[in-house]
C-alpha atoms as a PDB file:
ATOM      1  CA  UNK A   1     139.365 121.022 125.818  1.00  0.00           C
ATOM      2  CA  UNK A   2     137.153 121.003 128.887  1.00  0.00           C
ATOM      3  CA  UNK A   3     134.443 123.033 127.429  1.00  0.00           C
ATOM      4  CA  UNK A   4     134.496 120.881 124.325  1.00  0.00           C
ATOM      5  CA  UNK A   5     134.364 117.635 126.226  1.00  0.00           C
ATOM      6  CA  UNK A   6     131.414 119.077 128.587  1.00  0.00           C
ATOM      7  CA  UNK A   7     129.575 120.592 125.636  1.00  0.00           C
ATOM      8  CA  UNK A   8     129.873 117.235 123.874  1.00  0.00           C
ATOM      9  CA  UNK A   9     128.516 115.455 126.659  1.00  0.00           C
ATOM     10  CA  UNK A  10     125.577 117.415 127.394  1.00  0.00           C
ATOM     11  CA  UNK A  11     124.650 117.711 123.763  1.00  0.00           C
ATOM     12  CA  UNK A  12     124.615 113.854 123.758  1.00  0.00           C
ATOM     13  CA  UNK A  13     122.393 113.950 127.196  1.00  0.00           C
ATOM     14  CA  UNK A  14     120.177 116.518 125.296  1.00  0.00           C
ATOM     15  CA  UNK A  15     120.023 114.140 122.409  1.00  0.00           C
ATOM     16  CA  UNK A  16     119.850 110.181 124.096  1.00  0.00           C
ATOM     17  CA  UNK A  17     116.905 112.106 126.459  1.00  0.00           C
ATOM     18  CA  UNK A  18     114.757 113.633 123.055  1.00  0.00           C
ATOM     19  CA  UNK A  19     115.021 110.256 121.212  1.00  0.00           C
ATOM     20  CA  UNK A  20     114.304 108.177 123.984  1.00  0.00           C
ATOM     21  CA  UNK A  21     111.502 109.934 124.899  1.00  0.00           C
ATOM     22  CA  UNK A  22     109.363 109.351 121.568  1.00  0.00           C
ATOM     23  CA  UNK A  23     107.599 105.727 122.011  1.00  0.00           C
ATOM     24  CA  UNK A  24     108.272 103.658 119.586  1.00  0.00           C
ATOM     25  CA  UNK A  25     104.934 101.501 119.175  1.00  0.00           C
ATOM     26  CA  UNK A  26     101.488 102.653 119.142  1.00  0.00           C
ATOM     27  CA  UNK A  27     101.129 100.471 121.841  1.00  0.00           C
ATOM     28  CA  UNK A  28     103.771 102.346 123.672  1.00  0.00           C
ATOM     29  CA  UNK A  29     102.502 105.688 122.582  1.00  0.00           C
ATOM     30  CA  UNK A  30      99.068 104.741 124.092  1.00  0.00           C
ATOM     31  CA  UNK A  31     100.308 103.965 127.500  1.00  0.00           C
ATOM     32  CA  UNK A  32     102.187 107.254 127.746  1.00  0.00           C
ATOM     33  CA  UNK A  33      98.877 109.182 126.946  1.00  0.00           C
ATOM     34  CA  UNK A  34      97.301 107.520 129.855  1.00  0.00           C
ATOM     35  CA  UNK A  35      95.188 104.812 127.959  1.00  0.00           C
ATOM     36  CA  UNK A  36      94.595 101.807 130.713  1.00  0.00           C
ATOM     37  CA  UNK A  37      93.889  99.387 128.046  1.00  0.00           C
ATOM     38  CA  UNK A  38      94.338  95.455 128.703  1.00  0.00           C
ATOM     39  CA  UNK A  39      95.303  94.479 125.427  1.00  0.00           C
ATOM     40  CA  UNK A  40      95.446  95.705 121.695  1.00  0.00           C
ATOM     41  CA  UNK A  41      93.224  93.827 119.868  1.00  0.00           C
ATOM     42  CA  UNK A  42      93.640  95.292 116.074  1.00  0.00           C
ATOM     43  CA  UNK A  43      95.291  97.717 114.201  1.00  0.00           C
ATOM     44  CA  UNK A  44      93.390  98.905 110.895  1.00  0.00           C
ATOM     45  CA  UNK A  45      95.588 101.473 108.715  1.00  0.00           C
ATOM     46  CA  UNK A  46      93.238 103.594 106.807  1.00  0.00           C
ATOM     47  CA  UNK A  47      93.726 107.047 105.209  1.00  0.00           C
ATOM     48  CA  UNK A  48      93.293 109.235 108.124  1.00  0.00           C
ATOM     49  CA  UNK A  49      95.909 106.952 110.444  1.00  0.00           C
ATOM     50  CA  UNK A  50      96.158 104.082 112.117  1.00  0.00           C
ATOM     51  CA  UNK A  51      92.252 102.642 113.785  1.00  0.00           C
ATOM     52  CA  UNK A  52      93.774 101.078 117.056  1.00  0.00           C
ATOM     53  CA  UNK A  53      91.184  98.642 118.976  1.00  0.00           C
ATOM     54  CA  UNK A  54      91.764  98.089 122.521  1.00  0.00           C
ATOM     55  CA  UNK A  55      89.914  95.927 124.894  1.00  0.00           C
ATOM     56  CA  UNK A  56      89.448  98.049 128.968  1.00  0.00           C
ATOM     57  CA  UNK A  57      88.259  97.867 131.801  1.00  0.00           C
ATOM     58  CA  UNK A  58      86.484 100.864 133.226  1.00  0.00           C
ATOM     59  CA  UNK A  59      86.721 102.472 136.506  1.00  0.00           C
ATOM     60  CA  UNK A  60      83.439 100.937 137.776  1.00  0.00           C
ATOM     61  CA  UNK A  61      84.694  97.486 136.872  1.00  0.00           C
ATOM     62  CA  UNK A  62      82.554  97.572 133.654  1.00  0.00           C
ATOM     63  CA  UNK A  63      84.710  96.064 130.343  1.00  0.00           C
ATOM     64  CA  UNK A  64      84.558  97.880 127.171  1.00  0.00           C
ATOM     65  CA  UNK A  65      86.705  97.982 123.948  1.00  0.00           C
ATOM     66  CA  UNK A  66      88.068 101.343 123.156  1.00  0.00           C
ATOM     67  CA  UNK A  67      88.857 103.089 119.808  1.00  0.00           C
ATOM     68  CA  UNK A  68      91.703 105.593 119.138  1.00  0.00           C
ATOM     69  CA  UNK A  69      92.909 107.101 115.896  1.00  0.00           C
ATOM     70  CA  UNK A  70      96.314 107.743 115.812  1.00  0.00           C
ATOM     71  CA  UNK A  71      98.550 109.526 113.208  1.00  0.00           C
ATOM     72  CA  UNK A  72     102.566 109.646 113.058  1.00  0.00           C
ATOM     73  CA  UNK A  73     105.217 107.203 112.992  1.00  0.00           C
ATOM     74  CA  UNK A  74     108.345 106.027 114.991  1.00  0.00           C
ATOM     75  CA  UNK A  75     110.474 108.604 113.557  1.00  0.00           C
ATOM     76  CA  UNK A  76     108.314 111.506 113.576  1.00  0.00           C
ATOM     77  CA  UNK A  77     106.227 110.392 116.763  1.00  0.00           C
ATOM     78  CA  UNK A  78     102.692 110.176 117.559  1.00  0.00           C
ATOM     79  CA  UNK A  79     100.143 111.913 117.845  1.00  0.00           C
ATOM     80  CA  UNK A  80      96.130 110.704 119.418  1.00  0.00           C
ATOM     81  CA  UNK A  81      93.634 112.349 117.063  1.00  0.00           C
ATOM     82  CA  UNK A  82      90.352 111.073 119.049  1.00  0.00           C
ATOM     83  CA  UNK A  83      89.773 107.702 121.364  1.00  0.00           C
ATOM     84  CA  UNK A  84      85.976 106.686 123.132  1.00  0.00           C
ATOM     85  CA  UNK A  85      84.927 103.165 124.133  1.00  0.00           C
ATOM     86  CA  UNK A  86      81.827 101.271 124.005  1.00  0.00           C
ATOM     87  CA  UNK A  87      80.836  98.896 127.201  1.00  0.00           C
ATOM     88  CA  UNK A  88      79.853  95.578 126.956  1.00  0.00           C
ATOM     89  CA  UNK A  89      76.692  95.281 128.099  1.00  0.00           C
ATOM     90  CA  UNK A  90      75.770  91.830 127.195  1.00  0.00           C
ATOM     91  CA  UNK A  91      73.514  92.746 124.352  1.00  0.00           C
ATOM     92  CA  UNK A  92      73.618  91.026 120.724  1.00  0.00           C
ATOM     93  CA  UNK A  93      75.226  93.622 119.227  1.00  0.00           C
ATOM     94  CA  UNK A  94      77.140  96.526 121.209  1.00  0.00           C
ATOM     95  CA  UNK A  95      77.829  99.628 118.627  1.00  0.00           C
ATOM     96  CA  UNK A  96      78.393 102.906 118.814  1.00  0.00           C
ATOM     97  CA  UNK A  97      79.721 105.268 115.864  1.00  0.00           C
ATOM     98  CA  UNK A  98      83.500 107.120 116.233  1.00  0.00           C
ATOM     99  CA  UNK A  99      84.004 110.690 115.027  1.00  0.00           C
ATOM    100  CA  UNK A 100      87.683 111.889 114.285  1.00  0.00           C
ATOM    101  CA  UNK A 101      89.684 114.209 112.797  1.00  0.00           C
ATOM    102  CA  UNK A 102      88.423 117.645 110.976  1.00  0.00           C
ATOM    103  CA  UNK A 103      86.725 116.054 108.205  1.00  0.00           C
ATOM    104  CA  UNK A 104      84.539 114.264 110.706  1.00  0.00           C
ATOM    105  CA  UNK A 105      85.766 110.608 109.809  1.00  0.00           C
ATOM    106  CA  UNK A 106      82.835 108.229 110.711  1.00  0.00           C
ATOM    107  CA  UNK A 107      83.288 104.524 111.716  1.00  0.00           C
ATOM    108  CA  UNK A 108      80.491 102.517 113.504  1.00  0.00           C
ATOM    109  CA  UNK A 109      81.931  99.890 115.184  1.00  0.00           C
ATOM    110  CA  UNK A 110      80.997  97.287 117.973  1.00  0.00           C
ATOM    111  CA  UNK A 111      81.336  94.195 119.318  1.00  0.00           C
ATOM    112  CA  UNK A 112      79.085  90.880 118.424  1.00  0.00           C
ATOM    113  CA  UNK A 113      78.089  88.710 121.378  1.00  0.00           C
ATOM    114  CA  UNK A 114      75.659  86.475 119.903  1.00  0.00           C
ATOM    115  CA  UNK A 115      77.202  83.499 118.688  1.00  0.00           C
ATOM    116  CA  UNK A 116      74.915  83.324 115.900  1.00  0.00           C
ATOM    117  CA  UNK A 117      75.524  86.454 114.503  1.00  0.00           C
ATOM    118  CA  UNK A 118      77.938  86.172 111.872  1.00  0.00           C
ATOM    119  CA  UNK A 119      78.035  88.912 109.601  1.00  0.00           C
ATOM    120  CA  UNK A 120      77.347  92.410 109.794  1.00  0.00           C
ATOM    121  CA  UNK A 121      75.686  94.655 106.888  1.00  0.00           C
ATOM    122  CA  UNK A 122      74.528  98.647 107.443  1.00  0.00           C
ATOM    123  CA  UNK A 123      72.322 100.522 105.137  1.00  0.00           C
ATOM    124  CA  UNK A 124      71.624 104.375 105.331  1.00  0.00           C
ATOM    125  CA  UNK A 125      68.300 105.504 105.408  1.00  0.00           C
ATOM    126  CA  UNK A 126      66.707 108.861 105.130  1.00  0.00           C
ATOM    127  CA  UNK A 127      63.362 109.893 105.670  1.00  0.00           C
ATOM    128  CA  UNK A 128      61.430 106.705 105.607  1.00  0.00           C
ATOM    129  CA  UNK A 129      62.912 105.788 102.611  1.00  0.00           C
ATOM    130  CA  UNK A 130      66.266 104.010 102.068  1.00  0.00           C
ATOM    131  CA  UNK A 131      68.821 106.258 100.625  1.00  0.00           C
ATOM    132  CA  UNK A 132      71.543 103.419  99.747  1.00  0.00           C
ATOM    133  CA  UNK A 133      68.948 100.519  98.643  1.00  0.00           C
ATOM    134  CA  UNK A 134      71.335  97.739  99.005  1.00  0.00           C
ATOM    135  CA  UNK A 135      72.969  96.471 103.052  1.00  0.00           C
ATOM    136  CA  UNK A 136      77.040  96.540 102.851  1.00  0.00           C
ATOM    137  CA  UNK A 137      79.317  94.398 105.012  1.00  0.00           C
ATOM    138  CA  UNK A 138      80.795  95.680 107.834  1.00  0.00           C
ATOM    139  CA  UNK A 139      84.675  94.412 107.873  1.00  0.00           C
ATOM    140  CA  UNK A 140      84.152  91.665 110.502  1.00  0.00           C
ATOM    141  CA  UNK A 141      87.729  90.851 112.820  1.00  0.00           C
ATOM    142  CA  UNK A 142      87.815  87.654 115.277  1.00  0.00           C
ATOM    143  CA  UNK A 143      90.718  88.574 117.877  1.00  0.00           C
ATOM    144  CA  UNK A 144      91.744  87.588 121.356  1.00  0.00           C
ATOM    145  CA  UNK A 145      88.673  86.612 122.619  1.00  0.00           C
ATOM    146  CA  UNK A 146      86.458  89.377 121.203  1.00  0.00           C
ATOM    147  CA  UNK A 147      84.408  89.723 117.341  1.00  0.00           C
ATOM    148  CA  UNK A 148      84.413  93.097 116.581  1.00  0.00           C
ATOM    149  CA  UNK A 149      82.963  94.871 113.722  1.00  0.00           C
ATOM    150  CA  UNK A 150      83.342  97.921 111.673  1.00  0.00           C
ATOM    151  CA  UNK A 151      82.444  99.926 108.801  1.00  0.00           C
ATOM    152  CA  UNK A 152      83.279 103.462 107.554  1.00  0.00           C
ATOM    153  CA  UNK A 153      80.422 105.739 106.579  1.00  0.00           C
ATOM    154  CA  UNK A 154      79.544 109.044 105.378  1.00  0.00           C
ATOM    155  CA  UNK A 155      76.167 109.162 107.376  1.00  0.00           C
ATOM    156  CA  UNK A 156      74.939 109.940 111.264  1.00  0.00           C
ATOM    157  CA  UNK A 157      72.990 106.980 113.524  1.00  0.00           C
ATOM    158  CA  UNK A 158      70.039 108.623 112.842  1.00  0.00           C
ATOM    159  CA  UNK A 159      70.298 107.566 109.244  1.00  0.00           C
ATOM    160  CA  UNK A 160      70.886 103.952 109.919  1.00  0.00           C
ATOM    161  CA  UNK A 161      69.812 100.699 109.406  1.00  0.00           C
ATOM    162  CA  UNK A 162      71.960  97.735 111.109  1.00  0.00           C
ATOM    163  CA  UNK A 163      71.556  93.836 110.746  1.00  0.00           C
ATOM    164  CA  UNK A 164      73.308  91.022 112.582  1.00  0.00           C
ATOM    165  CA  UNK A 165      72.972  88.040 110.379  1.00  0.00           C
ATOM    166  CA  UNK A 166      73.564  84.310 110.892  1.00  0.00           C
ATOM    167  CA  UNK A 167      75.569  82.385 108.646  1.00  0.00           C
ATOM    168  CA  UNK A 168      72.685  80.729 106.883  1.00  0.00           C
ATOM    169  CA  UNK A 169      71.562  84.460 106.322  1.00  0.00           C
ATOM    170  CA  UNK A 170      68.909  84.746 109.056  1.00  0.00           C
ATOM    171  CA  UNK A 171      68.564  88.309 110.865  1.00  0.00           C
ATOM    172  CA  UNK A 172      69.348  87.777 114.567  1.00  0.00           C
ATOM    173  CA  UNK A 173      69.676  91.653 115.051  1.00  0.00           C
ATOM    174  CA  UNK A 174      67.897  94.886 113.656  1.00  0.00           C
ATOM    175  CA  UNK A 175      68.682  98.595 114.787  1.00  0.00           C
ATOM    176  CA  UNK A 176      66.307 100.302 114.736  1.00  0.00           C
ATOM    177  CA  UNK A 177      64.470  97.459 116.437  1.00  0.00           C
ATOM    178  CA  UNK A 178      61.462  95.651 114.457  1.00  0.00           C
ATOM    179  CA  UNK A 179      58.429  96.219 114.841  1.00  0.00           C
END
């Protein structure tokens, strides 16, 4: 009866210490792999997981808003495919472009400062010619103090044309710059 009651406990222990130990929130998940984020800012569910935005601030004092891609769920847990930031530097327009994942899963994505900028389009270029002839929006999300921007793609920065745009559909923003 002893044995039964001590191997009953300590198969409990076993158990109460494996389930407690999954997080259950990407939020929670995030702070056990050592993210020092402020604040989540957005969530985006796509195909390859969950797009988490984060707001930071770096070791140097500098603020940024991070990026993570995270697959799982609270039953099976988590797991971080690929996280990076991008400072805020005070320009118009603060982008950078995410790789993830195996089948290199590309989102540009950034942060709009200018307070006339509101919309976003890209358009991939190739070799100075446009490939895609026509600008798409870029999925544009107001939260907690920040606008940020973002847009899935199939192409590199070096095949890109960006425009911030006001709302009467003036360009306050080109990459690469005019000339």
């Amino acid at each position: 009866m002893l044995k039964r009651n001590l191997f009953l406990t300590v198969t409990f222990i076993i158990v109460f210490t494996i389930v407690g130990c999954v997080p259950n929130t990407i939020e929670e998940f995030l702070r056990k792999e050592g993210k020092d984020y402020n604040q989540i800012l957005y969530i985006e569910q796509m195909y390859v997981g969950s797009i988490v935005f984060y707001d930071y601030i770096h070791s140097d004092g500098q603020k940024g808003i991070g990026i993570a891609l995270v697959k799982g769920n609270q039953k099976q847990g988590w797991e971080s495919i690929s996280s990076m930031g991008v400072g805020i530097r005070g320009e118009d327009l603060e982008w950078d472009i995410f790789r993830a994942g195996d089948k290199e899963f590309l989102l540009i994505y950034g942060i709009i400062q200018n307070p006339n900028i509101e919309k976003v389009q890209l358009k991939e270029i190739g070799d100075n010619q446009s490939v895609n002839q026509s600008f798409e929006d870029a999925t544009k999300i107001n939260t907690k103090g920040y606008r940020l921007w973002f847009k899935q793609v199939s192409y590199d920065l070096k095949n890109i044309e960006i425009m911030g745009l006001s709302s009467q559909g003036y360009v306050q923003y080109t990459y690469p710059p005019s000339k």
